[in-house]
C-alpha atoms as a PDB file:
ATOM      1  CA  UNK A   1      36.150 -38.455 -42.559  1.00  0.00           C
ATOM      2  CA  UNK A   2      37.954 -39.886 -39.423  1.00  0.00           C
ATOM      3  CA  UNK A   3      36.707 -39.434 -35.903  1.00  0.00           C
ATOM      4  CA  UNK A   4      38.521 -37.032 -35.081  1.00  0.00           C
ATOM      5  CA  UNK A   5      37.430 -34.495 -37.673  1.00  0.00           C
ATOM      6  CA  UNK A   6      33.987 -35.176 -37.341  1.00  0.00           C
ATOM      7  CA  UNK A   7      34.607 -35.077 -32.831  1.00  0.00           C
ATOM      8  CA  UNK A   8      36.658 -31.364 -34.021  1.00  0.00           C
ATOM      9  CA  UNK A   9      33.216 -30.739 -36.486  1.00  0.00           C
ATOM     10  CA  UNK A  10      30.900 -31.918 -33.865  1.00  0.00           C
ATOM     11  CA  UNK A  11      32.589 -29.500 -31.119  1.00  0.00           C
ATOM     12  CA  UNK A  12      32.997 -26.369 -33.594  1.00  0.00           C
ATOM     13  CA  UNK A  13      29.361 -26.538 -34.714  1.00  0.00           C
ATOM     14  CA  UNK A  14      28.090 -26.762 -30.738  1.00  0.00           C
ATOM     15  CA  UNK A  15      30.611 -24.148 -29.746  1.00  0.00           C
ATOM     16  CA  UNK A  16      28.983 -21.700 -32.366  1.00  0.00           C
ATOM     17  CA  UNK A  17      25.395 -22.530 -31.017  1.00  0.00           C
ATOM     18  CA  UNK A  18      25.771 -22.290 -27.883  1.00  0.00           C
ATOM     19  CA  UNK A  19      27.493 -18.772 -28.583  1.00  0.00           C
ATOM     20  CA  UNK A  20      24.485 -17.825 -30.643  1.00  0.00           C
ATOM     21  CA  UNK A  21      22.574 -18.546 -27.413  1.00  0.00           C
ATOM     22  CA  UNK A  22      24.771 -16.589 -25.040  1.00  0.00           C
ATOM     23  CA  UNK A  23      23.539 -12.992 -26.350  1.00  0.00           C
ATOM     24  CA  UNK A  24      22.161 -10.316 -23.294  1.00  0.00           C
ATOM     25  CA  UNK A  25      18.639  -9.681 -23.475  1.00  0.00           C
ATOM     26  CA  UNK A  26      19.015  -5.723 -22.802  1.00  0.00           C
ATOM     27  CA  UNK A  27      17.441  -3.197 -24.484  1.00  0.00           C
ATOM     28  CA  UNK A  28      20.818  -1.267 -26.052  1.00  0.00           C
ATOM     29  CA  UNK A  29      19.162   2.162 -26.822  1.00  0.00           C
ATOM     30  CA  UNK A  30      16.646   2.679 -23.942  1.00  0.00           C
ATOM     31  CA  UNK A  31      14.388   6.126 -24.797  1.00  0.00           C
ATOM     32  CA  UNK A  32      15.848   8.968 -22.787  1.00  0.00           C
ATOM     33  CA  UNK A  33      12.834  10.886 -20.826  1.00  0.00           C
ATOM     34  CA  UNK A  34      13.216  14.982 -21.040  1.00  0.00           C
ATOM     35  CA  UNK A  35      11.358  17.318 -19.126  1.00  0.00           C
ATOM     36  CA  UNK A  36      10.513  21.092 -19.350  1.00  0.00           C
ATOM     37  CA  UNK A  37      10.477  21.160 -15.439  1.00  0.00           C
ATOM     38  CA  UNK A  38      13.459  20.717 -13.048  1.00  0.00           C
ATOM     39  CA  UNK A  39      13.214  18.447  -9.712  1.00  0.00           C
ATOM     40  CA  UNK A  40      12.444  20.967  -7.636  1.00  0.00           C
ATOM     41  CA  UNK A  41       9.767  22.287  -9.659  1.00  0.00           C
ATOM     42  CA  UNK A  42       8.155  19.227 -10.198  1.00  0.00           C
ATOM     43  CA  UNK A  43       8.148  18.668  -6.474  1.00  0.00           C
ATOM     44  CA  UNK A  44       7.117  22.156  -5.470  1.00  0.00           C
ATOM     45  CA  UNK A  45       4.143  21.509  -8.064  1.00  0.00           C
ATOM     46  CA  UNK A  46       2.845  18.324  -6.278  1.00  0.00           C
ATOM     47  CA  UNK A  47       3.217  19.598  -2.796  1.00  0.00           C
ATOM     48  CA  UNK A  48       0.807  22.597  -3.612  1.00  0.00           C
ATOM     49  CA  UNK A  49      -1.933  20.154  -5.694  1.00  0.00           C
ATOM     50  CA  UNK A  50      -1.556  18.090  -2.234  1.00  0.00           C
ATOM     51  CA  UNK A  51      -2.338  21.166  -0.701  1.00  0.00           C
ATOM     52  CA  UNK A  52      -5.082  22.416  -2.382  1.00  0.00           C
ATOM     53  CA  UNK A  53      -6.842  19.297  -3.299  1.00  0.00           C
ATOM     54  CA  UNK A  54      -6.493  18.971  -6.943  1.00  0.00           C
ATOM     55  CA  UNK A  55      -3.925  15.925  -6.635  1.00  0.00           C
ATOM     56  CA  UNK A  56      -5.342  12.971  -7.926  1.00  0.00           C
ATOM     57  CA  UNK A  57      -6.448  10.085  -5.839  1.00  0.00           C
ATOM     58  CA  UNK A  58      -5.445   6.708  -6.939  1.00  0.00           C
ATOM     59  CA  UNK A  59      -7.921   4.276  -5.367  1.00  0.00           C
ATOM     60  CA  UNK A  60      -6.248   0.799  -5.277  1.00  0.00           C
ATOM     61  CA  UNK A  61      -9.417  -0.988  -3.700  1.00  0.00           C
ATOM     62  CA  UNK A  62     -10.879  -3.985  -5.415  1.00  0.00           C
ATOM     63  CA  UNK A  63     -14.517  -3.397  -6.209  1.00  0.00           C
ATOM     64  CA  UNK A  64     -17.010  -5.283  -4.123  1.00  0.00           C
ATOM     65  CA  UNK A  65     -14.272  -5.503  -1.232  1.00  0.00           C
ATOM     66  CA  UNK A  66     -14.995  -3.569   1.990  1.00  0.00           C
ATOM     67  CA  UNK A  67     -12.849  -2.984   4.917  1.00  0.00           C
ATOM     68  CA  UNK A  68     -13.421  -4.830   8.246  1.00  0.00           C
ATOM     69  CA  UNK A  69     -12.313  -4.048  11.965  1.00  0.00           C
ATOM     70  CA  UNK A  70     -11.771  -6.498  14.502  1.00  0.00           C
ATOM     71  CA  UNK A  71     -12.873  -6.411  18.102  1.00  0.00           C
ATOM     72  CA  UNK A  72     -10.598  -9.349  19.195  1.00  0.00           C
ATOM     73  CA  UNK A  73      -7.407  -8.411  20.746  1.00  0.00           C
ATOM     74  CA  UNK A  74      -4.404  -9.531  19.876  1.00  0.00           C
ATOM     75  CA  UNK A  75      -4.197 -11.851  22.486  1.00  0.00           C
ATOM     76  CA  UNK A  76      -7.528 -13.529  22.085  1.00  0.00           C
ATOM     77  CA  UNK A  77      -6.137 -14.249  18.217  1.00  0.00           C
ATOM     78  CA  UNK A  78      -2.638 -15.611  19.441  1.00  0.00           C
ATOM     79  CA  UNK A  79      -4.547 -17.798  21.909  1.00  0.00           C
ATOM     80  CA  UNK A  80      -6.752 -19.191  18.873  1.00  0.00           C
ATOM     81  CA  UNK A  81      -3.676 -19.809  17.398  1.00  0.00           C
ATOM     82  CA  UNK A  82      -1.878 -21.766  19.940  1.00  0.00           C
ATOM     83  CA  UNK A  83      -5.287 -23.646  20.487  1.00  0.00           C
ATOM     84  CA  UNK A  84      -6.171 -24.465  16.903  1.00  0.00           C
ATOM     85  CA  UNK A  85      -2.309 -26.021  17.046  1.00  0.00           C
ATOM     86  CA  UNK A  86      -2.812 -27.999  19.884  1.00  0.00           C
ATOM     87  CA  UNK A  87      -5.991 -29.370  18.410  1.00  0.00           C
ATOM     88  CA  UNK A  88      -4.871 -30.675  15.004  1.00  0.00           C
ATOM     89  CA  UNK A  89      -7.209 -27.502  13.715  1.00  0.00           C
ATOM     90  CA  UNK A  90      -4.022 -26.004  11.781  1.00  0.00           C
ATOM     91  CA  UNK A  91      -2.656 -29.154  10.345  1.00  0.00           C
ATOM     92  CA  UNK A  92      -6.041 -29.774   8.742  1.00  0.00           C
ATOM     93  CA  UNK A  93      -5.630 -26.283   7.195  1.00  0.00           C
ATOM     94  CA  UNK A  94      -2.387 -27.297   6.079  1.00  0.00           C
ATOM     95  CA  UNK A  95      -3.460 -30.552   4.565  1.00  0.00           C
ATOM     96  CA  UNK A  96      -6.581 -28.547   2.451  1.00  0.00           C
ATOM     97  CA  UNK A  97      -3.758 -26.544   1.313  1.00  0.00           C
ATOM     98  CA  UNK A  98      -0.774 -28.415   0.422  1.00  0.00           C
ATOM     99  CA  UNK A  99      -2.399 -31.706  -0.837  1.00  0.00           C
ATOM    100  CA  UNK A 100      -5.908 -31.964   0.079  1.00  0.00           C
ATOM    101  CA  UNK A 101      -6.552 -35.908   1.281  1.00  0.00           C
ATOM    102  CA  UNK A 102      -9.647 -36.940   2.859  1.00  0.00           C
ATOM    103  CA  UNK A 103      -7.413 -40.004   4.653  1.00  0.00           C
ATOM    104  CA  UNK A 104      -4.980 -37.663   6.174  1.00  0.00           C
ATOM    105  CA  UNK A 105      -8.232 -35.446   7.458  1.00  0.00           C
ATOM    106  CA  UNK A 106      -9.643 -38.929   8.993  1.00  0.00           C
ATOM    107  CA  UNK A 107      -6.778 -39.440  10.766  1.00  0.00           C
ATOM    108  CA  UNK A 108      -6.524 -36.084  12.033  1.00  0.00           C
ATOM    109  CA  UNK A 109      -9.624 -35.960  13.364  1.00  0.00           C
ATOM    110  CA  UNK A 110      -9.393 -39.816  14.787  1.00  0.00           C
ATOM    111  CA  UNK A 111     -11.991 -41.478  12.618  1.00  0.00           C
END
């Protein structure tokens, strides 16, 4: 066998691979939903459970979370901000967070 039969063998076998390879992960025969109910019917339907109460509630809270309010303005939190900038505060947040290094927090803080 020459070179250039086993190059054109070589070639033919990666062509087929790679072909193999190339096939669409899609579902061909997705399940078709039907439904005793039209649109409007089904909409009709959850407007009056909203009504009436019986619509279930979905609660998408994580257990042992609560809800908090704040009594600082929205001011008072940008001027944090701009302070905890001008300090070196927020780069020290950014080094625990991208790359924790107890060198770049000496520095930071001028020890």
């Amino acid at each position: 066998m020459n070179t250039n039969q086993l190059f054109a063998a070589v070639a033919i076998s990666l062509a087929a691979t790679g072909s193999a390879w190339a096939q669409e992960a899609t579902i061909d025969s997705a399940p078709q939903a039907v439904s005793s109910q039209t649109r409007a019917q089904v909409q009709s339907n959850a407007l009056a459970a909203r009504s009436n109460g019986s619509l279930a509630q979905i609660d998408a809270r994580v257990p042992g979370w609560t809800t908090t309010s704040s009594n600082t303005s929205r001011a008072a939190v940008r001027a944090e901000t701009l302070r905890a900038i001008a300090s070196g505060e927020a780069q020290l947040l950014d080094a625990e967070a991208y790359g924790f290094s107890t060198k770049s927090m000496m520095v930071a803080v001028g020890e």
